[in-house]
N, C-alpha and C. Protein backbone atom coordinates (compact mmCIF):
# COMPACT_ATOMS: atom_id res chain seq x y z
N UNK A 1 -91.56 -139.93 179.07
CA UNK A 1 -90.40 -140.52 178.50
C UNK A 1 -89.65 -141.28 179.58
N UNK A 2 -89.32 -142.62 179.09
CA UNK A 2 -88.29 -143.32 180.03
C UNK A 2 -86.96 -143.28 179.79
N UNK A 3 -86.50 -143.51 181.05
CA UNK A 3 -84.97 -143.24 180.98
C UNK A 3 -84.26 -144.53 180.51
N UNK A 4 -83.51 -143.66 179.46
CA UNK A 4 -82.46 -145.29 178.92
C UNK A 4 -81.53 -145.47 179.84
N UNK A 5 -81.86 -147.08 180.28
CA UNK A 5 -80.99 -147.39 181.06
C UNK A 5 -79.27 -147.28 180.45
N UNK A 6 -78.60 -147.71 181.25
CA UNK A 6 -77.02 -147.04 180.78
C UNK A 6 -76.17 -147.85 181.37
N UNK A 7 -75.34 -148.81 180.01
CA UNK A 7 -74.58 -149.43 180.51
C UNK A 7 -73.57 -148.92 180.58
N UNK A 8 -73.00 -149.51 181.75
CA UNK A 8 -71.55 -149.35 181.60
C UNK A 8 -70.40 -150.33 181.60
N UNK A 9 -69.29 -149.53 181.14
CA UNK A 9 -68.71 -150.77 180.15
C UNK A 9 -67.47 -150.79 181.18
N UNK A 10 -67.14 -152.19 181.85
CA UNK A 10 -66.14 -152.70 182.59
C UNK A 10 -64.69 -152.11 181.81
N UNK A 11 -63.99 -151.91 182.83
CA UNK A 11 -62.58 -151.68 181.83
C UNK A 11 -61.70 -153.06 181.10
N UNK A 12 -61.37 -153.10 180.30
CA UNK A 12 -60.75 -154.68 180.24
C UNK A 12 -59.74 -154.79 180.48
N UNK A 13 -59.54 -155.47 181.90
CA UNK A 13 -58.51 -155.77 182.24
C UNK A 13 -56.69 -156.39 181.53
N UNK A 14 -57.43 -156.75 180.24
CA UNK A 14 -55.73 -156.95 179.42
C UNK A 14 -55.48 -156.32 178.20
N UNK A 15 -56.26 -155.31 178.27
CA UNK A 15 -55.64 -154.20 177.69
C UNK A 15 -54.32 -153.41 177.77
N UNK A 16 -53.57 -154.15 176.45
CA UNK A 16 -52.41 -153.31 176.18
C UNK A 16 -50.94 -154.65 176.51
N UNK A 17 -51.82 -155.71 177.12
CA UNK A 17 -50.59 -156.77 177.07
C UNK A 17 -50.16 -157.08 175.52
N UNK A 18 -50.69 -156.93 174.84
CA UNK A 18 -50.61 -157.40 173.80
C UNK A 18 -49.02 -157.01 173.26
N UNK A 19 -48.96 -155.59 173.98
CA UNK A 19 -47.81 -154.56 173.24
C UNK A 19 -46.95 -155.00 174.69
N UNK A 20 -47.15 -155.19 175.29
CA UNK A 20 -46.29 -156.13 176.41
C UNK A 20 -45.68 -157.12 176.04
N UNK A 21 -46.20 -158.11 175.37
CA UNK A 21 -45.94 -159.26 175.03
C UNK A 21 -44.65 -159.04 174.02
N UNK A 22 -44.83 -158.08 172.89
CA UNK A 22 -44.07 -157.65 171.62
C UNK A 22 -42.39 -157.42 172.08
N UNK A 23 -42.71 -156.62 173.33
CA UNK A 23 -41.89 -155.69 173.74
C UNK A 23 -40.72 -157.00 174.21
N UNK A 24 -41.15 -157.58 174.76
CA UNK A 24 -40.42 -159.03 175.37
C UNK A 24 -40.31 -160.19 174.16
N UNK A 25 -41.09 -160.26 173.83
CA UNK A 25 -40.02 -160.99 172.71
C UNK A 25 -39.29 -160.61 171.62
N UNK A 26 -39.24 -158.95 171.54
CA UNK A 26 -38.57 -158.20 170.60
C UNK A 26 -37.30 -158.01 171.04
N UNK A 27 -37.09 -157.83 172.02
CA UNK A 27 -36.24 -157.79 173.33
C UNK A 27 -35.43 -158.84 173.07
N UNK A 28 -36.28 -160.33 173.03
CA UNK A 28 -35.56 -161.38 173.02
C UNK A 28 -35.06 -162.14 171.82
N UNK A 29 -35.57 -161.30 170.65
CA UNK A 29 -34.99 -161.59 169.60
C UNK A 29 -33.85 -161.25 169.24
N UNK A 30 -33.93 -159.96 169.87
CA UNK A 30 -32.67 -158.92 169.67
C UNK A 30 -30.77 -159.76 170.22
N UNK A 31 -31.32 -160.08 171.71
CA UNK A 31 -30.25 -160.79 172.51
C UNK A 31 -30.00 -161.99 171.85
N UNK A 32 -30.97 -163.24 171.06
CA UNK A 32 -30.48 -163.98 170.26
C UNK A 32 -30.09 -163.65 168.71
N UNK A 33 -29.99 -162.58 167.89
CA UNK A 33 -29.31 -162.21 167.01
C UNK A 33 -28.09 -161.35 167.63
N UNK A 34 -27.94 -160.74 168.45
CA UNK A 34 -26.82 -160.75 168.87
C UNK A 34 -25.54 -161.70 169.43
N UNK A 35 -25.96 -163.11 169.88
CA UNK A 35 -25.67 -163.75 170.54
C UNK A 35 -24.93 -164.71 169.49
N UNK A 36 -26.59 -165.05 168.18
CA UNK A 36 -25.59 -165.28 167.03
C UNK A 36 -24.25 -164.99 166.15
N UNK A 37 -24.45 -163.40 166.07
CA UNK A 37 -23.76 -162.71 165.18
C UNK A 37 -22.71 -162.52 165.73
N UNK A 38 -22.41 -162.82 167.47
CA UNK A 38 -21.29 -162.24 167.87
C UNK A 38 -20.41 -163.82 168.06
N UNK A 39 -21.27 -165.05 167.75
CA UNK A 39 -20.99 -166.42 168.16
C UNK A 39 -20.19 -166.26 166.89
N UNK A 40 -20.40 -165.83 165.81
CA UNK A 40 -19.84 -166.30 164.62
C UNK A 40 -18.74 -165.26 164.36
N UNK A 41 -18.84 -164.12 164.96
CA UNK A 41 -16.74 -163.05 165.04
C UNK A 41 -16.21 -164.35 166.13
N UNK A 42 -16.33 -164.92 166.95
CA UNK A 42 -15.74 -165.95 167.92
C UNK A 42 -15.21 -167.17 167.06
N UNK A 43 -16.21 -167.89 165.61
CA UNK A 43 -16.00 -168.90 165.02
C UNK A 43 -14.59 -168.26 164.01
N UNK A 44 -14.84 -167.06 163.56
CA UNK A 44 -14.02 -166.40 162.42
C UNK A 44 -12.62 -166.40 162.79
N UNK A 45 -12.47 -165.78 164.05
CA UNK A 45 -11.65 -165.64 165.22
C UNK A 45 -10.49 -167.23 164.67
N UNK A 46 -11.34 -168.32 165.60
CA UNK A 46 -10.71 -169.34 165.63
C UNK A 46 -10.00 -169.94 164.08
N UNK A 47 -11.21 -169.57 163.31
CA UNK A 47 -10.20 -170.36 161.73
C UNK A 47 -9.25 -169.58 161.74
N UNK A 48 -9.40 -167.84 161.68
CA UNK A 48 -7.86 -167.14 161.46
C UNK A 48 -6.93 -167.75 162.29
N UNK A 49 -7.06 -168.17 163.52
CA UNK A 49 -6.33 -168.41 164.12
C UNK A 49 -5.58 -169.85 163.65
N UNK A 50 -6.37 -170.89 163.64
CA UNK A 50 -5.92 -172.32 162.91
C UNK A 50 -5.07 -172.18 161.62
N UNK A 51 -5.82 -170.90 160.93
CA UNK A 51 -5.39 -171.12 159.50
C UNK A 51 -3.75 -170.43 159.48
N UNK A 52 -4.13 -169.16 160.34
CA UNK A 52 -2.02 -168.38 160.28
C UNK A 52 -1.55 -169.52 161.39
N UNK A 53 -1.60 -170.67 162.08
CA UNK A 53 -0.82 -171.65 162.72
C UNK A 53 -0.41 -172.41 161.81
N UNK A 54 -1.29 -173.15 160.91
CA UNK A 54 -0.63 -174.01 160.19
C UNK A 54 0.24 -173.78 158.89
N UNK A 55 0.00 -172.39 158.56
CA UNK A 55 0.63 -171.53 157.31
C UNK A 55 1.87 -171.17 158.27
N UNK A 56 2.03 -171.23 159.24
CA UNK A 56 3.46 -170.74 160.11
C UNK A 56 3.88 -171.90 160.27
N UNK A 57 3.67 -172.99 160.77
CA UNK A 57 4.00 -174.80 161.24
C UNK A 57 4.25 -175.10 159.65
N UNK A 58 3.54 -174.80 158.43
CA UNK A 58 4.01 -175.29 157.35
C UNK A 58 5.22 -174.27 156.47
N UNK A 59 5.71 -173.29 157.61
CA UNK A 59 6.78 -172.30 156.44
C UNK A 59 8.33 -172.89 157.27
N UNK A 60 8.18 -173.16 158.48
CA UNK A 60 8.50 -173.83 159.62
C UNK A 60 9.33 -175.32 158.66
N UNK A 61 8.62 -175.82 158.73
CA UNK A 61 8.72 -177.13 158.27
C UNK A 61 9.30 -177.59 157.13
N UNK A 62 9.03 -176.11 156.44
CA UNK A 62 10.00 -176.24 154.79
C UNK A 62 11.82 -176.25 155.36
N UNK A 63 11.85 -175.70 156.35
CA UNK A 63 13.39 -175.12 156.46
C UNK A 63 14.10 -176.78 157.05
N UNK A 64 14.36 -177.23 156.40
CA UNK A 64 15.45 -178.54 156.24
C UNK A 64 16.57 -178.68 156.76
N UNK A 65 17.10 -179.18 157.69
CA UNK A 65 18.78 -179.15 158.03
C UNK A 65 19.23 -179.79 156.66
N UNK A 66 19.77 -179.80 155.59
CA UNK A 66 20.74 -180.56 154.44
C UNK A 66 21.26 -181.38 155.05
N UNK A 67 22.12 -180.70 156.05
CA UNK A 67 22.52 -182.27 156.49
C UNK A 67 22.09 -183.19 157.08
N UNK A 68 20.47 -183.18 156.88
CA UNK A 68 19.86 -184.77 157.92
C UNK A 68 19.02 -185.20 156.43
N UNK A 69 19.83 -184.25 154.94
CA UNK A 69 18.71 -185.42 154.10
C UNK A 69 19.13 -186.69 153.97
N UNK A 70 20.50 -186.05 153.22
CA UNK A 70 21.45 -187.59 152.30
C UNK A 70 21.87 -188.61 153.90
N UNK A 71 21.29 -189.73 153.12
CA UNK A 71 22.12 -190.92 154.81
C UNK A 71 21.83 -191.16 155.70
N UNK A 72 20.85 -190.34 155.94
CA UNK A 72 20.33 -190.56 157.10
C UNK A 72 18.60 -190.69 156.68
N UNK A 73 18.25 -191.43 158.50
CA UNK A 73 16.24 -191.72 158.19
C UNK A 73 15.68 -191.30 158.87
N UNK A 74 16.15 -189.88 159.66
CA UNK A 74 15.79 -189.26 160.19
C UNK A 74 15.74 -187.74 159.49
N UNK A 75 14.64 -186.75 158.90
CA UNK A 75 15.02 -185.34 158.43
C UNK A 75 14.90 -184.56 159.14
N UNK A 76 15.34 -183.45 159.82
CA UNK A 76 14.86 -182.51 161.12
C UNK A 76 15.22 -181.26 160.14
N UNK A 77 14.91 -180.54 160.85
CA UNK A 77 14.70 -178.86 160.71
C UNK A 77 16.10 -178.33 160.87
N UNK A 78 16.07 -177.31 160.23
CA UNK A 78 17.34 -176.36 160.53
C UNK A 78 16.48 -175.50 161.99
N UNK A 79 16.66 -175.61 163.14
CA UNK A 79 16.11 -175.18 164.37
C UNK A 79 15.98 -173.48 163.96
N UNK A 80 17.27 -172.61 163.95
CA UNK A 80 17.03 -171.29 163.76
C UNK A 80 16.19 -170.70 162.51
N UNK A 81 16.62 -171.49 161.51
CA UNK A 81 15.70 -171.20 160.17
C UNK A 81 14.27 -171.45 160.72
N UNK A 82 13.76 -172.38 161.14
CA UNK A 82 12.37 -172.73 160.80
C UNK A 82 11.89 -171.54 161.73
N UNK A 83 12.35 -171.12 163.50
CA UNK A 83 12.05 -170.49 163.80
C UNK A 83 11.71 -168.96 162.91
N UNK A 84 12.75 -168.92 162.59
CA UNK A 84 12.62 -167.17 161.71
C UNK A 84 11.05 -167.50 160.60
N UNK A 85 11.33 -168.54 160.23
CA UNK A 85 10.61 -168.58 159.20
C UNK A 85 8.94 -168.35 159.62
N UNK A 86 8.77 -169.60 160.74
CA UNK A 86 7.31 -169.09 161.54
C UNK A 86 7.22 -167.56 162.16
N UNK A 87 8.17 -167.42 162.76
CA UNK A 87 8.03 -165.96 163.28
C UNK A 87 7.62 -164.50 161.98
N UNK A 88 8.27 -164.53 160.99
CA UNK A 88 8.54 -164.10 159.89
C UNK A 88 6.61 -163.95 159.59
N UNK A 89 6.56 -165.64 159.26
CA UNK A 89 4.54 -165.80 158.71
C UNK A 89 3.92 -164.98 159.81
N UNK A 90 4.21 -165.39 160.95
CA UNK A 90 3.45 -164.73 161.93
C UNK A 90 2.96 -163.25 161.74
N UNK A 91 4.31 -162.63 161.46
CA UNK A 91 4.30 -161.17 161.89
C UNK A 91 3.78 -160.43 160.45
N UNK A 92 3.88 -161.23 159.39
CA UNK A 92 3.57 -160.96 157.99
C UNK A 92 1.86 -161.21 158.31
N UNK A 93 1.21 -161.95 158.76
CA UNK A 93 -0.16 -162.13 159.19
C UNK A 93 -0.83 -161.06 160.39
N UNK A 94 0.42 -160.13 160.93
CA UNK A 94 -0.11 -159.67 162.40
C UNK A 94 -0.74 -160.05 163.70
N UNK A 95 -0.28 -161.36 163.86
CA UNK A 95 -1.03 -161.99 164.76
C UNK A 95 0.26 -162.56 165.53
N UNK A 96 0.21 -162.28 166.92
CA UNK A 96 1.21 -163.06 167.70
C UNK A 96 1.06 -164.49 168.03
N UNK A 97 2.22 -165.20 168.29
CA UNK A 97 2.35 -166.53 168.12
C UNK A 97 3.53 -167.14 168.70
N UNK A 98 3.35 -168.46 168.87
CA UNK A 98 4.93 -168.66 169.60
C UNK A 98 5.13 -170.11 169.21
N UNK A 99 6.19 -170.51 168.86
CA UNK A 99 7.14 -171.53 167.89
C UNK A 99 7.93 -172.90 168.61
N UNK A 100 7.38 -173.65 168.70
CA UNK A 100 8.39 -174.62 169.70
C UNK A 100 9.03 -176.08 168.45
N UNK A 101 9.84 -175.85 168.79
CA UNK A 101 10.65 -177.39 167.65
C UNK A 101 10.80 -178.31 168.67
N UNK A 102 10.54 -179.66 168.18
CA UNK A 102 10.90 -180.87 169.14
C UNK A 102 11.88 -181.06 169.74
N UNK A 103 12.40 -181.98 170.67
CA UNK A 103 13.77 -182.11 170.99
C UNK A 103 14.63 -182.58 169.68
N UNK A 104 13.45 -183.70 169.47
CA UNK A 104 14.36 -184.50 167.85
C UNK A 104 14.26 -183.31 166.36
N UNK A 105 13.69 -182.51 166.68
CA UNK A 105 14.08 -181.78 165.45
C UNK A 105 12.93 -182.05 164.26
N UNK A 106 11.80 -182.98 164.85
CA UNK A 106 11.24 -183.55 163.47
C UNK A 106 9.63 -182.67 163.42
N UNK A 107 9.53 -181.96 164.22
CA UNK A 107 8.22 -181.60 164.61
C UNK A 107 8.08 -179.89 164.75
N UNK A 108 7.28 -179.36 164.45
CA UNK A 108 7.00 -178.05 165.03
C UNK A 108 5.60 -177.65 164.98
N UNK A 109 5.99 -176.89 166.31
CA UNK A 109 4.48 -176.76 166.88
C UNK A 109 4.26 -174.83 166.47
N UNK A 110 3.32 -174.59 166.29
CA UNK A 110 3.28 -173.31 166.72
C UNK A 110 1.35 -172.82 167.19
N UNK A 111 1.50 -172.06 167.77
CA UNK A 111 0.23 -171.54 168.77
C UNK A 111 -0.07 -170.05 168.18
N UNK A 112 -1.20 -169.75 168.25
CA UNK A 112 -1.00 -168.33 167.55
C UNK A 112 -2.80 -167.60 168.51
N UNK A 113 -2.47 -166.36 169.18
CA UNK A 113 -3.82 -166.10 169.74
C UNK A 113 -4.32 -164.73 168.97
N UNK A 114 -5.55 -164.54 168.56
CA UNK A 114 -5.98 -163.07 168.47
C UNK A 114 -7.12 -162.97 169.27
N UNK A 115 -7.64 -161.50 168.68
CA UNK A 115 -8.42 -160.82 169.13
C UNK A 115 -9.97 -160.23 168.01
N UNK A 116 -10.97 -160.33 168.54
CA UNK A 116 -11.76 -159.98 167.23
C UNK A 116 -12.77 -158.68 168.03
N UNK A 117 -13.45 -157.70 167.67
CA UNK A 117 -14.43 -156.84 168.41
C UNK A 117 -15.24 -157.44 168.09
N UNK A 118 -16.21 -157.63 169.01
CA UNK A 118 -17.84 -158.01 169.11
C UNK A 118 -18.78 -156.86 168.96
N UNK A 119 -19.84 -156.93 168.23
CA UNK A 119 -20.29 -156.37 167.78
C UNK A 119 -21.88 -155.82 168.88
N UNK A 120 -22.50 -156.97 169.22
CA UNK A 120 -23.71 -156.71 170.57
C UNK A 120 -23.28 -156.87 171.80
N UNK A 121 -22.01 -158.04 172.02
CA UNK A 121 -21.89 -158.33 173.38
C UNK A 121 -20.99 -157.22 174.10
N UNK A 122 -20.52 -156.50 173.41
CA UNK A 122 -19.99 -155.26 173.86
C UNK A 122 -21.04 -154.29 174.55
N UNK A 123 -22.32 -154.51 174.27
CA UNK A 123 -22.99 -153.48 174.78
C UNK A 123 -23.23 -154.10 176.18
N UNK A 124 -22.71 -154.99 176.39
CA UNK A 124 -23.22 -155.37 177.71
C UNK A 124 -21.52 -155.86 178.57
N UNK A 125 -20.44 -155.20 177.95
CA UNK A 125 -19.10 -154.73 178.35
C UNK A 125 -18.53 -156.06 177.89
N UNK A 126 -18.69 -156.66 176.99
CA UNK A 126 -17.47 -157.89 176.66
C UNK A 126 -17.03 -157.23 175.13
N UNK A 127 -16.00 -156.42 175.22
CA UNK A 127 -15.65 -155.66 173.97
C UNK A 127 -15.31 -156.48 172.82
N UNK A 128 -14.68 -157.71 173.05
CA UNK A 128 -13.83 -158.17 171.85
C UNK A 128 -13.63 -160.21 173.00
N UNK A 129 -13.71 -160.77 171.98
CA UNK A 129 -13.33 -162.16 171.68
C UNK A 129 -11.75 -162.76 171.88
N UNK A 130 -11.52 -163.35 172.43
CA UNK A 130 -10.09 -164.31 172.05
C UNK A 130 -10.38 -165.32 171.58
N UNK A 131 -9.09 -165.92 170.69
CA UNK A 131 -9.56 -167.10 169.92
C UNK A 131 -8.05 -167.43 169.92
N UNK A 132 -7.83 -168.74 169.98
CA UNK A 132 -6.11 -169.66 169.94
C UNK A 132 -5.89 -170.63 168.72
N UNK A 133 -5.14 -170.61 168.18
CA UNK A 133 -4.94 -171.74 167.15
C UNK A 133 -4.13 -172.33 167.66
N UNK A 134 -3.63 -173.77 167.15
CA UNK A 134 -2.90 -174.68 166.76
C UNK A 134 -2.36 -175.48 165.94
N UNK A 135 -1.27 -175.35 165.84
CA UNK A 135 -1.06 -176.28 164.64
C UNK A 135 0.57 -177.17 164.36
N UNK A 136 0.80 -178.03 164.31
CA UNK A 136 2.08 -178.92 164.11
C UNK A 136 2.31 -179.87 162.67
N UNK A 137 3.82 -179.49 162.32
CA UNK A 137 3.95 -180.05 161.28
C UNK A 137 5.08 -180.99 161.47
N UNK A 138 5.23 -182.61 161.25
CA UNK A 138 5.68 -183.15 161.22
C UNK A 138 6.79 -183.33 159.82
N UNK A 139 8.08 -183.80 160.34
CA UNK A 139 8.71 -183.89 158.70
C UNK A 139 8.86 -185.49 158.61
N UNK A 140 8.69 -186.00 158.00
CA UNK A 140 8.98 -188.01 157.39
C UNK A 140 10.29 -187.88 156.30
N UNK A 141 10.85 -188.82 156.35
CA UNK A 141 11.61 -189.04 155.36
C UNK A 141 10.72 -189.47 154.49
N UNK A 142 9.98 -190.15 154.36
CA UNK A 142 9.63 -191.04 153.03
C UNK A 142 7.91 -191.49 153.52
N UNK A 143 6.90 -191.37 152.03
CA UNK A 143 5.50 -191.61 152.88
C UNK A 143 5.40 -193.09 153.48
N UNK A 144 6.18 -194.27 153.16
CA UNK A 144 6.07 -195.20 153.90
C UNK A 144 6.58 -195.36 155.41
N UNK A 145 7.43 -194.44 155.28
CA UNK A 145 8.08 -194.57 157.00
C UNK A 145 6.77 -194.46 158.24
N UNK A 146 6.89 -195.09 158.96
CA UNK A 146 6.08 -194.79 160.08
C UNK A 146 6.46 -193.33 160.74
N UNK A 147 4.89 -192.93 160.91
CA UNK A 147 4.71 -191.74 161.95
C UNK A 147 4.40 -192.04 163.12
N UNK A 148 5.39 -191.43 164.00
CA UNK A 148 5.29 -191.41 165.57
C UNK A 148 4.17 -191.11 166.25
C-alpha cells in the first residue's frame, strides 16, 4: 500500500477581514447618523430661536406711542411698553432674550439664545447645542412711505 500523499492547506491569510471591514464601516455609519441627527437638534434650535425673536420684535412693535399716530409721519413705539411686551413673549416662551429700541423709536430689535441636548455628540462630551435668533420689526406710517 502507498502512502497518500497529504496536502496541506496554507492558512489564508485574509481571513476574517471581512468582519474587519463591517466593524469600520458600522462604526462609521454610526458617527454619520449621529452627526446627522444631532445637526438637525442644532437646525430646530435655530428656528425656535428665529421664531420666539420675531413673535417678541412683533408683540414689541404692536405697542404704539398714540401720540406719534395723529400728525405726525413718523410712528414710534411707546419705549417702556414695547419693552415689557417683548420681555413678557420672551419669558412666556422660556427662552432668554434681550430687547433694544432704536434711538428714533421706529425699530426693535430683539436677540433671543437657547439651548438644545444632543443626543450622540454628547457621548463624545458636547452635551447640548446653542443656537441665537434674530429678529427686528420696523413700524411705517403708511405702505407707501419709504423704508430706511
Amino acid at each position: 500500500m502507498t502512502a497518500q500523499p497529504r496536502h496541506v492547506r496554507q492558512p489564508d491569510r485574509e481571513a476574517g477581514s471581512i468582519s474587519v471591514f463591517v466593524a469600520v464601516a458600522s462604526l462609521g455609519l454610526l458617527v454619520l447618523i449621529g452627526l446627522v441627527v444631532d445637526g438637525g437638534v442644532k437646525i430646530r434650535a435655530a428656528q425656535r430661536a428665529d421664531t420666539v425673536a420675531a413673535e417678541a420684535a412683533r408683540a414689541a412693535g404692536q405697542q404704539v406711542a398714540l401720540s406719534t399716530v395723529v400728525g405726525t409721519q413718523t410712528v414710534r413705539v411707546d419705549r417702556q411698553a414695547a419693552v415689557n411686551a417683548a420681555n413678557a413673549y420672551l419669558a412666556a416662551a422660556g427662552l432668554p432674550g434681550t430687547v433694544q429700541i432704536s434711538p428714533d423709536g421706529t425699530a426693535v430689535e430683539v436677540t433671543v439664545t437657547t439651548t438644545a441636548p444632543t443626543v450622540f455628540v454628547s457621548l463624545i462630551g458636547i452635551p447640548s447645542v446653542t443656537a441665537t435668533g434674530y429678529s427686528e420689526a420696523r413700524l411705517i406710517h403708511r405702505i407707501s412711505a419709504e423704508q430706511p
